[in-house]
N, C-alpha and C. Protein backbone atom coordinates (compact mmCIF):
# COMPACT_ATOMS: atom_id res chain seq x y z
N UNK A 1 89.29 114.88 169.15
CA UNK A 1 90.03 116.11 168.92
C UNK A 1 89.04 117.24 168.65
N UNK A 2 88.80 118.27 169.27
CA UNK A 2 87.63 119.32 169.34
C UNK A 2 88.24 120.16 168.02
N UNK A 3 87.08 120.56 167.69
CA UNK A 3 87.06 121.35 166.16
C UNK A 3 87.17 120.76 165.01
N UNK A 4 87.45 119.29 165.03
CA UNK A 4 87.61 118.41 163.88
C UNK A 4 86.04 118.04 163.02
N UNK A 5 85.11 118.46 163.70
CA UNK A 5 83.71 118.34 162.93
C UNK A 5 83.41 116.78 162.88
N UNK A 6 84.26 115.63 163.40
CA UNK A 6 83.90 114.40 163.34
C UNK A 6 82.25 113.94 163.42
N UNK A 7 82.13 114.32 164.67
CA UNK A 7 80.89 114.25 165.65
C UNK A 7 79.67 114.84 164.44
N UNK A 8 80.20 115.93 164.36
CA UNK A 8 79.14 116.24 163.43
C UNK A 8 78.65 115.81 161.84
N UNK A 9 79.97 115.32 161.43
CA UNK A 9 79.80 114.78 160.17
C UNK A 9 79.02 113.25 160.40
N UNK A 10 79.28 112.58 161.46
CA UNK A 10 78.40 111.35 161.87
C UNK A 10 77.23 111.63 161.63
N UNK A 11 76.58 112.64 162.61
CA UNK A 11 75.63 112.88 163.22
C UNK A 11 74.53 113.40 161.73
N UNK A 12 75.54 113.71 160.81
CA UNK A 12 74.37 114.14 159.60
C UNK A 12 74.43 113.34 158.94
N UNK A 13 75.22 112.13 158.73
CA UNK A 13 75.59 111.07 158.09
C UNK A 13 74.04 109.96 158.54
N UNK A 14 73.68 109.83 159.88
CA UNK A 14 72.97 109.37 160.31
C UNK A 14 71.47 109.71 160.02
N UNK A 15 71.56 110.78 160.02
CA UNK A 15 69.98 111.73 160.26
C UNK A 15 69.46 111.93 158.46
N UNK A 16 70.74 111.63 157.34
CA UNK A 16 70.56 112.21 156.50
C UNK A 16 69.52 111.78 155.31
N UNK A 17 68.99 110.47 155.86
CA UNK A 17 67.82 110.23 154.99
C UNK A 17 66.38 110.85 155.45
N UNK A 18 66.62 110.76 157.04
CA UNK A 18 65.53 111.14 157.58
C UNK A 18 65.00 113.18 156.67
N UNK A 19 66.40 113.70 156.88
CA UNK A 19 66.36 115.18 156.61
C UNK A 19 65.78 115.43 155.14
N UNK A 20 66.31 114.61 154.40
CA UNK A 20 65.84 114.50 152.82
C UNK A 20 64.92 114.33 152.70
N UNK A 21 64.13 113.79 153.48
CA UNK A 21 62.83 113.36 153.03
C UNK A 21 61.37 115.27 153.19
N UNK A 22 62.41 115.97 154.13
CA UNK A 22 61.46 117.03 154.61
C UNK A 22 62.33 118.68 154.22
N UNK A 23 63.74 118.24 154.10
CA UNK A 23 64.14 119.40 153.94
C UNK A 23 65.11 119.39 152.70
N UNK A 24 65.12 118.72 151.46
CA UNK A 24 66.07 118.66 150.52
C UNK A 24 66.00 119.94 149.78
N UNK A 25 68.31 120.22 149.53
CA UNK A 25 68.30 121.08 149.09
C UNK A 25 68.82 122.29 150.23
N UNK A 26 67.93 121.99 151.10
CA UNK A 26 68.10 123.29 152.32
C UNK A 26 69.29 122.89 153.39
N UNK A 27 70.32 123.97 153.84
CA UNK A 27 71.10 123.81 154.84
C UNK A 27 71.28 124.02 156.26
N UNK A 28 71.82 122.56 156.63
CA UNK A 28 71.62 122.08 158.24
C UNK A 28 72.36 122.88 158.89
N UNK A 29 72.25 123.26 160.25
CA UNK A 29 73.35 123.81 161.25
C UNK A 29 73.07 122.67 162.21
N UNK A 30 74.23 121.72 162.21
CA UNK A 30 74.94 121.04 163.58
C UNK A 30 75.97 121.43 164.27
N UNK A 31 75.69 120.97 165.46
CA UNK A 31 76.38 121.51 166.55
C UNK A 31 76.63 120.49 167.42
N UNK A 32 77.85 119.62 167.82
CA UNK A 32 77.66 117.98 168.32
C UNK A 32 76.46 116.95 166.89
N UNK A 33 76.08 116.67 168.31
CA UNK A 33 74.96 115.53 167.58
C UNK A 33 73.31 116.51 168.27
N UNK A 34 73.40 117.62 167.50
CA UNK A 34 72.14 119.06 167.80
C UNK A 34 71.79 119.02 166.54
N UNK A 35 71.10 118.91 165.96
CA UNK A 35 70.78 119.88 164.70
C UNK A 35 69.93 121.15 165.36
N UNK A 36 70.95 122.49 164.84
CA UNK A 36 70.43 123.36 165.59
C UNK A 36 69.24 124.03 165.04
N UNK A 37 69.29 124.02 163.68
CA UNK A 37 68.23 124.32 162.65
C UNK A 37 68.42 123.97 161.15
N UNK A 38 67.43 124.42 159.86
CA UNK A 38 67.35 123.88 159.24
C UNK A 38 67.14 125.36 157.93
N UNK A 39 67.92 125.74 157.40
CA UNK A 39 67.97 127.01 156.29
C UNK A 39 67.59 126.91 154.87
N UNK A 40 67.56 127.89 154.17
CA UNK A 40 67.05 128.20 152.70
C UNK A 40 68.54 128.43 152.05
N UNK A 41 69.56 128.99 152.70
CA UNK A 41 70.56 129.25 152.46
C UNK A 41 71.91 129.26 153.22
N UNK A 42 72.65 128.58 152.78
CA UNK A 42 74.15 128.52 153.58
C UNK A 42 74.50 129.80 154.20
N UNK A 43 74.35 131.01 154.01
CA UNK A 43 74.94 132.11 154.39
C UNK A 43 73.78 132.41 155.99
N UNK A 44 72.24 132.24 155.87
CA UNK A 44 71.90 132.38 156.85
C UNK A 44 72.17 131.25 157.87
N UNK A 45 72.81 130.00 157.61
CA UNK A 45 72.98 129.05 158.68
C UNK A 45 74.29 129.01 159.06
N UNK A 46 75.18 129.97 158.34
CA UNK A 46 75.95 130.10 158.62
C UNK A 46 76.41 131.32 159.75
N UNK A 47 75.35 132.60 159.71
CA UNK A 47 75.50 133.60 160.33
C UNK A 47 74.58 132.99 161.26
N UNK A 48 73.69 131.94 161.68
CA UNK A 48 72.73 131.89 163.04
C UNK A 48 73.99 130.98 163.58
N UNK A 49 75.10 129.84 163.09
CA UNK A 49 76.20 129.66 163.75
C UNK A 49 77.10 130.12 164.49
N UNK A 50 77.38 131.44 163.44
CA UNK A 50 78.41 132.53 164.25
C UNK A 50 77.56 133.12 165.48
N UNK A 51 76.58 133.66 165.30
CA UNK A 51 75.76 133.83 166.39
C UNK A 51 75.65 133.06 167.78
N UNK A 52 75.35 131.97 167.38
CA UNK A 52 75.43 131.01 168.65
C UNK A 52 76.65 130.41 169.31
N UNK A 53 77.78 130.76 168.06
CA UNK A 53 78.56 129.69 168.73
C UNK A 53 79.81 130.45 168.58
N UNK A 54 80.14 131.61 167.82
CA UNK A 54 81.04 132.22 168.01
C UNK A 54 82.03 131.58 167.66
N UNK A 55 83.38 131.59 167.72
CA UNK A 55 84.58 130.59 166.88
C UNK A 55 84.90 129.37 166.98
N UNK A 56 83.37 128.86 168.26
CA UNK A 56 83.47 127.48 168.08
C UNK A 56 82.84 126.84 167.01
N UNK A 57 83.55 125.35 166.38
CA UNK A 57 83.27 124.97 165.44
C UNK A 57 81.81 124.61 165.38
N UNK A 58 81.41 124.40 164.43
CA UNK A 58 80.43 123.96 163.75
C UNK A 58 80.01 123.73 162.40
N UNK A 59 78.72 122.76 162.11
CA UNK A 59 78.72 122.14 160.60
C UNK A 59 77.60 122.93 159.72
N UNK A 60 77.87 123.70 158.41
CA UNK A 60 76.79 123.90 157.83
C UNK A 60 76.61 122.78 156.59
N UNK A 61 75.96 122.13 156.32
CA UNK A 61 75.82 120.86 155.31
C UNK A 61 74.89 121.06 154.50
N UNK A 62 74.77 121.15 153.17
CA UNK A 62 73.51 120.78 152.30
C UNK A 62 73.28 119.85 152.29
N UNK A 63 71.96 119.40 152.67
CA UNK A 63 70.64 118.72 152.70
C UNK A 63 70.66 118.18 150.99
N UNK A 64 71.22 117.06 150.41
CA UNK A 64 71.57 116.70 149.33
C UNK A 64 71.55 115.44 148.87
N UNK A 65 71.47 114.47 147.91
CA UNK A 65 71.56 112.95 147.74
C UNK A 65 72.92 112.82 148.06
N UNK A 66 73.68 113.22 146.79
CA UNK A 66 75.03 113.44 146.62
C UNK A 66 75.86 114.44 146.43
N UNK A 67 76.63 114.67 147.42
CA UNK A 67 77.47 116.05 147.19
C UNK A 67 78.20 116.11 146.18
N UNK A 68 78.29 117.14 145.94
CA UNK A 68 79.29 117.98 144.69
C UNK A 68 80.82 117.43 145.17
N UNK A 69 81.93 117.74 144.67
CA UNK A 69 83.10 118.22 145.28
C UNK A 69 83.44 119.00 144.11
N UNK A 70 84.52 119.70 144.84
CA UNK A 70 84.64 121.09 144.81
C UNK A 70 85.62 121.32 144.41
N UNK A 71 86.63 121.61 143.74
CA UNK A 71 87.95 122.03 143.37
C UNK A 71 88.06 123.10 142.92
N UNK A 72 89.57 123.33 143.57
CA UNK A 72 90.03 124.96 143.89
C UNK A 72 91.49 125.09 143.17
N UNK A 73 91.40 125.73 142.07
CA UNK A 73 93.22 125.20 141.62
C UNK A 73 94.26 125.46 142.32
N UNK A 74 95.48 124.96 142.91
CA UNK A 74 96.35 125.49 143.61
C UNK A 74 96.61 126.94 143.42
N UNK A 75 96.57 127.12 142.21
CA UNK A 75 97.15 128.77 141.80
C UNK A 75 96.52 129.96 142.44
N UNK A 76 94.90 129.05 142.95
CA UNK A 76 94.40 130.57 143.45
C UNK A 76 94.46 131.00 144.96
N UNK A 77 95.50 130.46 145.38
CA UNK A 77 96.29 130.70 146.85
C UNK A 77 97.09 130.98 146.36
N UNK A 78 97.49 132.12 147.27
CA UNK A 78 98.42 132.90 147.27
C UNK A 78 99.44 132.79 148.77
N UNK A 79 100.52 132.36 149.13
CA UNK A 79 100.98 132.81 150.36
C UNK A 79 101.17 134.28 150.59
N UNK A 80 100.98 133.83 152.25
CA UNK A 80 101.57 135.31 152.61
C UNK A 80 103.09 135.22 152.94
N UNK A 81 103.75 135.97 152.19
CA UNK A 81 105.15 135.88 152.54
C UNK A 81 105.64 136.95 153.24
């Protein structure tokens, strides 16, 4: 199913000891099974994404042992009604 990031979540799943060892901390741009590059900051791997790929999907990932998760309280969505 295209845009689902599957492919890509593999693909860093795989690579991700190798990446730790040279880039921990710093965030990946995948694209398929591409790593397109390798950032200081989510916002620039995120804008060399939009750049390249325009509203097609793609993965920005921190380069990490173990990820955080993240919680967002329901309350701070708002619908649009």
């Amino acid at each position: 199913m295209p845009g689902t990031l599957n492919e890509e979540v593999a693909y860093f799943t795989e690579k991700k000891a190798e990446l730790l060892k040279i880039h921990r901390g710093q965030f990946a741009l995948i694209k398929g099974r591409d790593l397109i590059g390798v950032y200081k900051t989510p916002e620039r791997a995120y804008t060399e994404g939009v750049m390249r790929f325009g509203r097609d999907s793609f993965l920005v990932q921190q380069i990490v042992e173990h990820e955080q998760a993240e919680f967002v309280p329901l309350f701070a969505y708002r619908a649009n009604l």
